[in-house]
PDB file of N, CA and C in Angstrom:
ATOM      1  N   UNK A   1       0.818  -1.196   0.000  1.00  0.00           N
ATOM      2  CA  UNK A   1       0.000   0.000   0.000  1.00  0.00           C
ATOM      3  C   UNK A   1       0.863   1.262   0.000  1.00  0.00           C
ATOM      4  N   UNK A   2       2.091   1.435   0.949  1.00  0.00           N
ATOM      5  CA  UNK A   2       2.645   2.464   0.963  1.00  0.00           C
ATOM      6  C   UNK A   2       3.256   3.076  -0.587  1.00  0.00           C
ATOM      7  N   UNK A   3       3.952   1.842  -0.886  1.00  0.00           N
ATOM      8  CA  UNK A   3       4.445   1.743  -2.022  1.00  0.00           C
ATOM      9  C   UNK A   3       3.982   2.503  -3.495  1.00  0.00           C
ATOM     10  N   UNK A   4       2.005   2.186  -3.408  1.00  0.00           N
ATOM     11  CA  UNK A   4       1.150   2.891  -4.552  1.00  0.00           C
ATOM     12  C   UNK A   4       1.559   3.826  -4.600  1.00  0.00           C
ATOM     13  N   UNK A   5       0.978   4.514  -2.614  1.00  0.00           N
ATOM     14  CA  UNK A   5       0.970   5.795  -2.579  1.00  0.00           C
ATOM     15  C   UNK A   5       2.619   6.674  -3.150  1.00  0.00           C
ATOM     16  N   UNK A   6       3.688   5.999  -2.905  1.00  0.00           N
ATOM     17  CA  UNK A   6       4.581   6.826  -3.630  1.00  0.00           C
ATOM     18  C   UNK A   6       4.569   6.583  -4.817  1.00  0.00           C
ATOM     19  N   UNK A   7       4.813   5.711  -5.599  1.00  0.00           N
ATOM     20  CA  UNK A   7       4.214   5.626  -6.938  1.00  0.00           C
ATOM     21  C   UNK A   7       3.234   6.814  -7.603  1.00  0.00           C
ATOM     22  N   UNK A   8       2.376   6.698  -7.106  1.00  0.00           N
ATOM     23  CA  UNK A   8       1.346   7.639  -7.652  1.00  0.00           C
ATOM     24  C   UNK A   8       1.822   8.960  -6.748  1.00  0.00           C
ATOM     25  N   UNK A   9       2.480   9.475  -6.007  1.00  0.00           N
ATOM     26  CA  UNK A   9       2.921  10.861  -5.763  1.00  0.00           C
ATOM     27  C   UNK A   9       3.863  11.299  -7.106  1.00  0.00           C
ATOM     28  N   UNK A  10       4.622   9.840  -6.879  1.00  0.00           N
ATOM     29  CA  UNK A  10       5.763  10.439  -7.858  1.00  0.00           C
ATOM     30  C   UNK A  10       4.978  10.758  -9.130  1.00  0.00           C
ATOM     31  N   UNK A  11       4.081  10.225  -9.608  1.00  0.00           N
ATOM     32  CA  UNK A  11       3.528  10.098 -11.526  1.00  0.00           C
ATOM     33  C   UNK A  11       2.820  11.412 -11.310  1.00  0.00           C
ATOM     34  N   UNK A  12       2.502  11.955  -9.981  1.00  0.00           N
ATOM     35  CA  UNK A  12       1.728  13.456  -9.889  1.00  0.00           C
ATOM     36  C   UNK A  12       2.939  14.424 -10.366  1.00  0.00           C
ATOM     37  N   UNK A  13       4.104  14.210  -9.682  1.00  0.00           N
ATOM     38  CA  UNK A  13       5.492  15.325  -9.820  1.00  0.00           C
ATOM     39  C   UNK A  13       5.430  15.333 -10.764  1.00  0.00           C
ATOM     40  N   UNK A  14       5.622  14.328 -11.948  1.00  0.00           N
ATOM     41  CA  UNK A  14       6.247  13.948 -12.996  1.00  0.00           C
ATOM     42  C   UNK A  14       5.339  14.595 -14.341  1.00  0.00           C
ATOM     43  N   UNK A  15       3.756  14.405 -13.924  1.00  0.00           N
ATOM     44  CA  UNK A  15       2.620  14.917 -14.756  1.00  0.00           C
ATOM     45  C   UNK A  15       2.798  16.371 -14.545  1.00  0.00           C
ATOM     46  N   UNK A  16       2.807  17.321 -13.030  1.00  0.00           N
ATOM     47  CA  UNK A  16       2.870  18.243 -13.122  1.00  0.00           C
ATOM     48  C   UNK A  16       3.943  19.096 -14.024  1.00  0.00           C
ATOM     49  N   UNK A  17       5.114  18.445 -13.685  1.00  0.00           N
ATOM     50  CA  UNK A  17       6.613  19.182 -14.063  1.00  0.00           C
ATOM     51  C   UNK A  17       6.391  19.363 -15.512  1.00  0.00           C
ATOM     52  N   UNK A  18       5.725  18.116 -16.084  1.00  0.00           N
ATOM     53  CA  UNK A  18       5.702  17.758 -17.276  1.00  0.00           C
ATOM     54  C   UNK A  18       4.735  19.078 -17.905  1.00  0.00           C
ATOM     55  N   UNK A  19       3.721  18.935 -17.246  1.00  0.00           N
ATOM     56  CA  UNK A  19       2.416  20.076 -17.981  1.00  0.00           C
ATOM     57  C   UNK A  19       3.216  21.551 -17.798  1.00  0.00           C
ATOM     58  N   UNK A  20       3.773  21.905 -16.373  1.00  0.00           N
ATOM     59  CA  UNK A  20       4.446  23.340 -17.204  1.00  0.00           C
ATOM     60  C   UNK A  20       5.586  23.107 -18.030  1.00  0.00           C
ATOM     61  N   UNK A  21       6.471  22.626 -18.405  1.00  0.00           N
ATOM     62  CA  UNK A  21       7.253  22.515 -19.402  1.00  0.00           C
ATOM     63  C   UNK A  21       6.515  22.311 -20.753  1.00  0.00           C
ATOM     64  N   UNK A  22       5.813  22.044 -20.659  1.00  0.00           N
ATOM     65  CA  UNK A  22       4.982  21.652 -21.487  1.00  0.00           C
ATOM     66  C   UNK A  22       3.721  23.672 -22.267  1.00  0.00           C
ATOM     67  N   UNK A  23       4.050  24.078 -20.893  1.00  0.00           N
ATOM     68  CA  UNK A  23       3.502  25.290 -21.104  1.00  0.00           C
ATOM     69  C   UNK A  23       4.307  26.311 -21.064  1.00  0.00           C
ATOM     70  N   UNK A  24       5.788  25.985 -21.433  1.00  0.00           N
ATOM     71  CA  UNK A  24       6.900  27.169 -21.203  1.00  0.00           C
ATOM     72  C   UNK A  24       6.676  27.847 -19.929  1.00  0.00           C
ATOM     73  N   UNK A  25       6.854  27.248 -18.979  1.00  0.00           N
ATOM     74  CA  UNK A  25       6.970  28.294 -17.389  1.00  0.00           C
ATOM     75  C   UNK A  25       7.653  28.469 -17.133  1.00  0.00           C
ATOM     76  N   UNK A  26       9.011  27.594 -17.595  1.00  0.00           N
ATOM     77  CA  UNK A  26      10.125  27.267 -16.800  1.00  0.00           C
ATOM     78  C   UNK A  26      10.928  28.636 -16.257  1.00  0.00           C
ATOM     79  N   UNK A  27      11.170  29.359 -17.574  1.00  0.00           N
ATOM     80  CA  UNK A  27      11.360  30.948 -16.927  1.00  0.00           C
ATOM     81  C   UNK A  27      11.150  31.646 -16.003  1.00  0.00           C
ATOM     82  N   UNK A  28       9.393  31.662 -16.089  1.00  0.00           N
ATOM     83  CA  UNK A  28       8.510  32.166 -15.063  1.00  0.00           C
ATOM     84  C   UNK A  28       9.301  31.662 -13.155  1.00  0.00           C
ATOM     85  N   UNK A  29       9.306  30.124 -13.789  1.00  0.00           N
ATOM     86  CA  UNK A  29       9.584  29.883 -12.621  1.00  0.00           C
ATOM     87  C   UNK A  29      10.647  29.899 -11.753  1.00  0.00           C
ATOM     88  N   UNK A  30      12.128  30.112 -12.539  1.00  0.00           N
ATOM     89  CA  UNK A  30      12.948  30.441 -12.880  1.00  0.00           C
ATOM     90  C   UNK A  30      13.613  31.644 -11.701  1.00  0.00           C
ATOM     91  N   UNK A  31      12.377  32.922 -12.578  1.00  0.00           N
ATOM     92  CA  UNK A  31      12.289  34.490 -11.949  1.00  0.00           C
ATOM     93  C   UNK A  31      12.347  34.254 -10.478  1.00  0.00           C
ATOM     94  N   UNK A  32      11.227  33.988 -10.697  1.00  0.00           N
ATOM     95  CA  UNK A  32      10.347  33.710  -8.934  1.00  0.00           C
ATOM     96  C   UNK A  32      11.676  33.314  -8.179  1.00  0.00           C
ATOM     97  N   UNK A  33      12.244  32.350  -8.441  1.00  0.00           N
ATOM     98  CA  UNK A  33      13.024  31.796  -7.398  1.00  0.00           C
ATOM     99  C   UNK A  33      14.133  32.472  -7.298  1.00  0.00           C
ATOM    100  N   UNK A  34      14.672  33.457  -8.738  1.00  0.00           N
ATOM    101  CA  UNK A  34      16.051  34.119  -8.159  1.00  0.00           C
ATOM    102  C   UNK A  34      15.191  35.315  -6.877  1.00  0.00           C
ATOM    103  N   UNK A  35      14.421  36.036  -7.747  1.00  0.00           N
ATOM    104  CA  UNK A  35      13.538  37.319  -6.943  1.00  0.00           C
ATOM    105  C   UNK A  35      13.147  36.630  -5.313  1.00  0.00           C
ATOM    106  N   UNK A  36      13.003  35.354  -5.321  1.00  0.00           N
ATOM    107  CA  UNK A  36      13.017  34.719  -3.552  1.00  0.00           C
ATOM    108  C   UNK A  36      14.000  34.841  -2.844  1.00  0.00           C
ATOM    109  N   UNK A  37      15.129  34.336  -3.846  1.00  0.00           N
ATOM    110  CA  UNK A  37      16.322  34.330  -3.137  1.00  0.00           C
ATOM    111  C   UNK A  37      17.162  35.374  -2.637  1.00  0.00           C
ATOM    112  N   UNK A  38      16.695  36.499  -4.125  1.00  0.00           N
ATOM    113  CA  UNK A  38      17.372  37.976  -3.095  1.00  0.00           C
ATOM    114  C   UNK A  38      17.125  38.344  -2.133  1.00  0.00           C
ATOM    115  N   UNK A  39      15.213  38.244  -2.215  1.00  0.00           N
ATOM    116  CA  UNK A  39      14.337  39.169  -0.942  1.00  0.00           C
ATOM    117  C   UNK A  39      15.351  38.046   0.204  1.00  0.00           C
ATOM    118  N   UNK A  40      15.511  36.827   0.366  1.00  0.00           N
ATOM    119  CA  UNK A  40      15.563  36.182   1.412  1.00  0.00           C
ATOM    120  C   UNK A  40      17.038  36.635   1.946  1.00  0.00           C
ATOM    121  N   UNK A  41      17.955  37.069   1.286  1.00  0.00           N
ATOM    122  CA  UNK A  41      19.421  37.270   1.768  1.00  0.00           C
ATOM    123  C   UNK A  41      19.639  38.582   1.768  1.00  0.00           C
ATOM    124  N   UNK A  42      18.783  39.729   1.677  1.00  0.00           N
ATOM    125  CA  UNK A  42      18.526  40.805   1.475  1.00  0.00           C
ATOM    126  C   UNK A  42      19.351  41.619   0.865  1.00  0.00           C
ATOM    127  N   UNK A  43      19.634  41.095  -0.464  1.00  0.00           N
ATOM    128  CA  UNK A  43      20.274  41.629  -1.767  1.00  0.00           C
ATOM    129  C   UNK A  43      19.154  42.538  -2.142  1.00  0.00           C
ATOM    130  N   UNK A  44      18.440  42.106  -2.592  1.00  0.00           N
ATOM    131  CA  UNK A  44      17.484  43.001  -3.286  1.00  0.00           C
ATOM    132  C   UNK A  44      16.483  43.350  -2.606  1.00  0.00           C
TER     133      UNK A  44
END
């Protein structure tokens, strides 16, 4: 049983990652995380 459940978490990651690449986000997502990382070390 445990086993499904990671199974089927993982085929969720894998579907998601897949659908934005799939929708060019990667950039988008990209941004976000440098613009996190400044606010968080207070570069920017």
């Amino acid at each position: 049983m445990e086993n499904r459940i990671r199974r089927l978490l993982l085929l969720c990651g894998i579907l998601f990652i897949s659908t934005g690449i799939y929708r060019k986000e990667v950039g988008t997502v990209f941004i976000k995380a440098i613009n996190i990382c400044l606010e968080c070390i207070g570069v920017g």
